[in-house]
C-alpha atoms as a PDB file:
ATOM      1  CA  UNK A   1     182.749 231.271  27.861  1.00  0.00           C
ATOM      2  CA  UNK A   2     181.526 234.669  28.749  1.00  0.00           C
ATOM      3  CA  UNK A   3     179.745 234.908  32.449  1.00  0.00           C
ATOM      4  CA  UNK A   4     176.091 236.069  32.290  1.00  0.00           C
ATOM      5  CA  UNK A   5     176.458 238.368  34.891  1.00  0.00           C
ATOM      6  CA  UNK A   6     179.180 240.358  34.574  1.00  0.00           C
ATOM      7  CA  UNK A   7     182.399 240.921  31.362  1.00  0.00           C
ATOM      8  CA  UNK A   8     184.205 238.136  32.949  1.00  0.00           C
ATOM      9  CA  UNK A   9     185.326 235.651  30.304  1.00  0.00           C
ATOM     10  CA  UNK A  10     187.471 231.812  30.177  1.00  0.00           C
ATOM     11  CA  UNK A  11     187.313 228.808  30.146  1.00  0.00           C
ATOM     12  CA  UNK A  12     184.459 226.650  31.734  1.00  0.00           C
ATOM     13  CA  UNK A  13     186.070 225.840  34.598  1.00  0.00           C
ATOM     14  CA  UNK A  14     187.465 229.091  35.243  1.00  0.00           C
ATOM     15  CA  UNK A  15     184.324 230.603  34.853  1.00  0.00           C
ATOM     16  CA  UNK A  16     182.742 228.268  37.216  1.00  0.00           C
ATOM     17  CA  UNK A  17     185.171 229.391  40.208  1.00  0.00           C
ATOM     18  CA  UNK A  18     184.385 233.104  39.231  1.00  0.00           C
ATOM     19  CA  UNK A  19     180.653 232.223  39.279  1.00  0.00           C
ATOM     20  CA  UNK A  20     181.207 230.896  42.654  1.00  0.00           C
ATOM     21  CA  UNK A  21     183.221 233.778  44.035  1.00  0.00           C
ATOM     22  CA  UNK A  22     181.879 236.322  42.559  1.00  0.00           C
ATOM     23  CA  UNK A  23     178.295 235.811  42.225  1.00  0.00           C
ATOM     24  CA  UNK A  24     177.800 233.357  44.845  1.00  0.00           C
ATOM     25  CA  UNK A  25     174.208 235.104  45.242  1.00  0.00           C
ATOM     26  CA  UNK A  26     172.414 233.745  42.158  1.00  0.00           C
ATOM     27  CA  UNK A  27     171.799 230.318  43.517  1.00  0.00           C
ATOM     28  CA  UNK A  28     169.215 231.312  46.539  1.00  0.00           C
ATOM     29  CA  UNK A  29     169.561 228.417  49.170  1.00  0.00           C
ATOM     30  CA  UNK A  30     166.755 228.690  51.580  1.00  0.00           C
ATOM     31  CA  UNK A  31     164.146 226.334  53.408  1.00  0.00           C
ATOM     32  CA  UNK A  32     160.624 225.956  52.008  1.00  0.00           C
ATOM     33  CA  UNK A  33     158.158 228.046  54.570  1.00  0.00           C
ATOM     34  CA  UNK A  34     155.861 225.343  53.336  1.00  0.00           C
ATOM     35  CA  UNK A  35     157.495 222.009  53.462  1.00  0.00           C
ATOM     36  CA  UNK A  36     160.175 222.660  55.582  1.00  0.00           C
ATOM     37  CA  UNK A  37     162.674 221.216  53.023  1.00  0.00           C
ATOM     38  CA  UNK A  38     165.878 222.695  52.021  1.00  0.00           C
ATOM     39  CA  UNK A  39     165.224 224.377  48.735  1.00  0.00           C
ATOM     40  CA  UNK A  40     168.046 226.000  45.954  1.00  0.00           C
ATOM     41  CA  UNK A  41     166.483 228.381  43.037  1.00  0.00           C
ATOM     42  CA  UNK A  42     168.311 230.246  40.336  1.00  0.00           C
ATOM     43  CA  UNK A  43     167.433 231.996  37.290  1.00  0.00           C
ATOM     44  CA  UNK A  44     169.435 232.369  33.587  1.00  0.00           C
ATOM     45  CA  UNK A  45     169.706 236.261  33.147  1.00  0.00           C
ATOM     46  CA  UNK A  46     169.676 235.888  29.856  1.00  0.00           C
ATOM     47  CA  UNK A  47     166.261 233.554  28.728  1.00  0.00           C
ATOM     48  CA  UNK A  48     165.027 233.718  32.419  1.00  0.00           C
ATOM     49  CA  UNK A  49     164.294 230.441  32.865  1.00  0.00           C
ATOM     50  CA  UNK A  50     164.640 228.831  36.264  1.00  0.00           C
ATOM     51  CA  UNK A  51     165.343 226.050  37.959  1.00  0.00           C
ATOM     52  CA  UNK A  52     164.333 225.357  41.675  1.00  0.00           C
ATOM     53  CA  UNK A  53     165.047 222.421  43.479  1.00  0.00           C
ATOM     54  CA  UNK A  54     164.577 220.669  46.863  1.00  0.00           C
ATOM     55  CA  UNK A  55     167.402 218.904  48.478  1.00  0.00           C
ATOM     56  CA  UNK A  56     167.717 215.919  50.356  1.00  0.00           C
ATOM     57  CA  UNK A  57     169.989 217.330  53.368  1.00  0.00           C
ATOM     58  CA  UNK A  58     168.157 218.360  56.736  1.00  0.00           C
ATOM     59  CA  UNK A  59     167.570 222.152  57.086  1.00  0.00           C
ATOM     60  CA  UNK A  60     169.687 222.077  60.216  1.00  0.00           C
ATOM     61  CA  UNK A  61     172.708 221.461  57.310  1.00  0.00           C
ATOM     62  CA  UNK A  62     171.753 224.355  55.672  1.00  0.00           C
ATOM     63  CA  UNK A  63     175.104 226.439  56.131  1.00  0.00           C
ATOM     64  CA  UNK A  64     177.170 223.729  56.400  1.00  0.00           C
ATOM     65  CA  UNK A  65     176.190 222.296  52.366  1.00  0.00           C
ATOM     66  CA  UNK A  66     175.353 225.943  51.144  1.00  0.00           C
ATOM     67  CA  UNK A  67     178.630 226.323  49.082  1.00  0.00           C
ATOM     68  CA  UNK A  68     178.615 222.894  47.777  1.00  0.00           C
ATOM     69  CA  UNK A  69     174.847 223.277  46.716  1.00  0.00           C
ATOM     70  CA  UNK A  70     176.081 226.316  44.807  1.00  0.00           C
ATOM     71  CA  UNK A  71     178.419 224.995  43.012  1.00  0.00           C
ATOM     72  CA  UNK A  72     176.353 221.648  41.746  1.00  0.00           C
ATOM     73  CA  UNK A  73     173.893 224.140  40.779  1.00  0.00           C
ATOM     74  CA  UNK A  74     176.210 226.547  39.047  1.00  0.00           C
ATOM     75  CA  UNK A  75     177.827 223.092  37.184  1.00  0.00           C
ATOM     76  CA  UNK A  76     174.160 222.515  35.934  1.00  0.00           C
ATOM     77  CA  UNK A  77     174.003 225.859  35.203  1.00  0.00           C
ATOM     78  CA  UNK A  78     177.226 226.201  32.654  1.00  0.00           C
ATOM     79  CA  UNK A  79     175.397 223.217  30.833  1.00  0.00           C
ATOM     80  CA  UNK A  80     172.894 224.963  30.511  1.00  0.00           C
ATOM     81  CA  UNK A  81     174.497 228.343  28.827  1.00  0.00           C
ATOM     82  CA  UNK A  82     176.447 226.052  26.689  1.00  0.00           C
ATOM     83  CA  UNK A  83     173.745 224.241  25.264  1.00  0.00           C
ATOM     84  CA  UNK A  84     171.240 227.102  24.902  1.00  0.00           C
ATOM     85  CA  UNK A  85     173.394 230.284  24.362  1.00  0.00           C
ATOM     86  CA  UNK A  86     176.548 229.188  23.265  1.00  0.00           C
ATOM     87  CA  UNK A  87     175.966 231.352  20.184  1.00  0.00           C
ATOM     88  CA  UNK A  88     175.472 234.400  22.184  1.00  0.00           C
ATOM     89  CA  UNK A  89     178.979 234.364  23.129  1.00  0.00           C
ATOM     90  CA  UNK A  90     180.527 233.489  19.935  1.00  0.00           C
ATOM     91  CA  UNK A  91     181.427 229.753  21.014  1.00  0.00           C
END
């Protein structure tokens, strides 16, 4: 699997860790102005569809859950490559 961001390319899991080292950014973890509910958002670079999602953790957790947010939502997010552009990375 190639990543979306950047040349990096292996295997799913591999690129999973690199998406979570290296572009950590992409998954936005914040808490709603609104609501007051802790919120993560990301976007596929390459169709631009997004995803945003409230979570059921108390804002107060926010740093404390932040990675683990990022990587469920980078998990969902490989699925989501490999079932809608697969063949834009010749897999």
């Amino acid at each position: 699997m190639r990543c979306p961001f950047c040349d990096f390319q292996a295997h799913r899991m591999d690129l999973h860790t690199h998406l979570l080292e290296d572009h950590e950014q992409e998954v936005r973890v914040f808490i709603h102005k609104v609501t007051g509910k802790m919120v993560y958002e990301y976007t596929c670079p390459l169709c631009n569809e997004s995803w945003r999602k409230p979570l059921k953790k108390r804002p107060a957790a926010l740093q404390e859950y932040v990675r683990e947010i990022r990587m469920v939502a980078f998990d969902v997010f490989l699925y989501h490559l490999m079932d809608r552009h697969s063949e834009d990375d010749g897999e």
